[in-house]
PDB file of N, CA and C in Angstrom:
ATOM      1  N   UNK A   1      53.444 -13.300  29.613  1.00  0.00           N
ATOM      2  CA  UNK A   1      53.719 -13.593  28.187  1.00  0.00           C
ATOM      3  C   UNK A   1      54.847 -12.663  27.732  1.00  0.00           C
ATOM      4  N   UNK A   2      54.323 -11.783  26.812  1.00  0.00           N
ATOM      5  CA  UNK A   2      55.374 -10.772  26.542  1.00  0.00           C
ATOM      6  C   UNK A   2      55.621  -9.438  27.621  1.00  0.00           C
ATOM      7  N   UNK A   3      54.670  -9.259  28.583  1.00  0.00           N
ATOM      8  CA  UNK A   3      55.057  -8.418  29.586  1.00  0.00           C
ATOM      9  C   UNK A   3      55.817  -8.262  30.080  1.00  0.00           C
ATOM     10  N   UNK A   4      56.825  -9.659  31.197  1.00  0.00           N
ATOM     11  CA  UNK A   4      58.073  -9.716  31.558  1.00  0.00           C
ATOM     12  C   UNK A   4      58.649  -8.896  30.605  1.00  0.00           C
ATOM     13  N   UNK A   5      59.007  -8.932  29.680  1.00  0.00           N
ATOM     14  CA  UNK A   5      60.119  -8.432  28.735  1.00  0.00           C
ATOM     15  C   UNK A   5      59.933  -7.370  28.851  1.00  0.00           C
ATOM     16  N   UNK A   6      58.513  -6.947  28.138  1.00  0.00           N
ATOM     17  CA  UNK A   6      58.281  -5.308  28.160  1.00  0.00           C
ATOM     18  C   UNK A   6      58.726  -4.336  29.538  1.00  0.00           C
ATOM     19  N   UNK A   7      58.342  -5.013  30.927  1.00  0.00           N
ATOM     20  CA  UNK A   7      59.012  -4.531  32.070  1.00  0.00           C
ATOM     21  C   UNK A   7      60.533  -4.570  32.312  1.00  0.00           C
ATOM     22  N   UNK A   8      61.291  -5.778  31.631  1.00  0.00           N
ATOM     23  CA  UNK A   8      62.517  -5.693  32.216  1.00  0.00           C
ATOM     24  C   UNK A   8      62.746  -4.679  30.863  1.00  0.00           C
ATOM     25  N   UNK A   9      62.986  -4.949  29.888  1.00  0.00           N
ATOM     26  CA  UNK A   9      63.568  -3.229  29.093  1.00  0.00           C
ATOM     27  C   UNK A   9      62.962  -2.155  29.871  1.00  0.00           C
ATOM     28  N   UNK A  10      61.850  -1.588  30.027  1.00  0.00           N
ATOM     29  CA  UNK A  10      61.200  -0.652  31.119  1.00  0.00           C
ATOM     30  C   UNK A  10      61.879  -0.179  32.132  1.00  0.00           C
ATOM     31  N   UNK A  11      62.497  -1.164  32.764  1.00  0.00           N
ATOM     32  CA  UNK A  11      63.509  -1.291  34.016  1.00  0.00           C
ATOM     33  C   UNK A  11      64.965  -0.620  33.594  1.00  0.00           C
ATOM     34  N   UNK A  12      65.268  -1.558  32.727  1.00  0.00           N
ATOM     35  CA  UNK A  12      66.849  -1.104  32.072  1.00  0.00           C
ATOM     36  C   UNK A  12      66.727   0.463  31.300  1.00  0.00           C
ATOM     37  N   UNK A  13      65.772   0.638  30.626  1.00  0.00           N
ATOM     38  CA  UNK A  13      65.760   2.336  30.391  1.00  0.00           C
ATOM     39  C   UNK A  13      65.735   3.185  31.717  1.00  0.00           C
ATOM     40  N   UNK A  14      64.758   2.383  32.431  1.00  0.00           N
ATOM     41  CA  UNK A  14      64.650   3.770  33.775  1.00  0.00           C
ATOM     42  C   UNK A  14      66.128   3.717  34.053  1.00  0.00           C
ATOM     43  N   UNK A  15      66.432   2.882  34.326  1.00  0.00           N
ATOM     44  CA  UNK A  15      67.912   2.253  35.151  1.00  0.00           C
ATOM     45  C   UNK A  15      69.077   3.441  34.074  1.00  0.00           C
ATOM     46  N   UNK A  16      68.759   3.131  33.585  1.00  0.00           N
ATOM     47  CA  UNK A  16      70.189   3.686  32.036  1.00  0.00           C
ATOM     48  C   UNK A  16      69.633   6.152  32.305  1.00  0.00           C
ATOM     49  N   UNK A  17      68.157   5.960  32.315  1.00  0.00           N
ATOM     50  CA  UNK A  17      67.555   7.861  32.583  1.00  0.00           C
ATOM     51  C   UNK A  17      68.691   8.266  33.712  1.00  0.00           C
ATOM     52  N   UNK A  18      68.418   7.063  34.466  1.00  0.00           N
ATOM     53  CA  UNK A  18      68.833   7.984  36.042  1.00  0.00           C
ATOM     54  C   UNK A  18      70.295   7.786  36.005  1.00  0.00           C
ATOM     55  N   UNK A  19      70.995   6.835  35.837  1.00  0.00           N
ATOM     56  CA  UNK A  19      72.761   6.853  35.616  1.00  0.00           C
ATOM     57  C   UNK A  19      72.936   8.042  34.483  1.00  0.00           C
ATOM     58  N   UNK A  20      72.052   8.305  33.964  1.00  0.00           N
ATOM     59  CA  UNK A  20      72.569   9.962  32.814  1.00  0.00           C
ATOM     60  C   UNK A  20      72.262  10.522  33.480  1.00  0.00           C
ATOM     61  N   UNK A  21      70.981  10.888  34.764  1.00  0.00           N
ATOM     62  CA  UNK A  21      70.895  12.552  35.527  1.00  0.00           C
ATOM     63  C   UNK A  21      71.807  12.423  36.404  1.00  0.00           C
ATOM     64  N   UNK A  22      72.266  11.139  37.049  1.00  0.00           N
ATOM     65  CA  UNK A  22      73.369  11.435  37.917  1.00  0.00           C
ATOM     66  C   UNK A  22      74.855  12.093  38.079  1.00  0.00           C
ATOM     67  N   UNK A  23      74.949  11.921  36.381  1.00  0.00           N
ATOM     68  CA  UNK A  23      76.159  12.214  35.673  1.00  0.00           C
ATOM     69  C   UNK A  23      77.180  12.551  36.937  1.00  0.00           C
TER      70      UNK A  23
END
């Protein structure tokens, strides 16, 4: 239902944390 969604933003934040610690 609304889960997909909640996981893919979930995804795109983790995704977006780790491209900033990689700096």
């Amino acid at each position: 239902i609304g889960l997909t969604i909640y996981q893919e933003r979930v995804t795109e934040a983790e995704t977006m944390v780790l491209k900033a610690l990689n700096f």
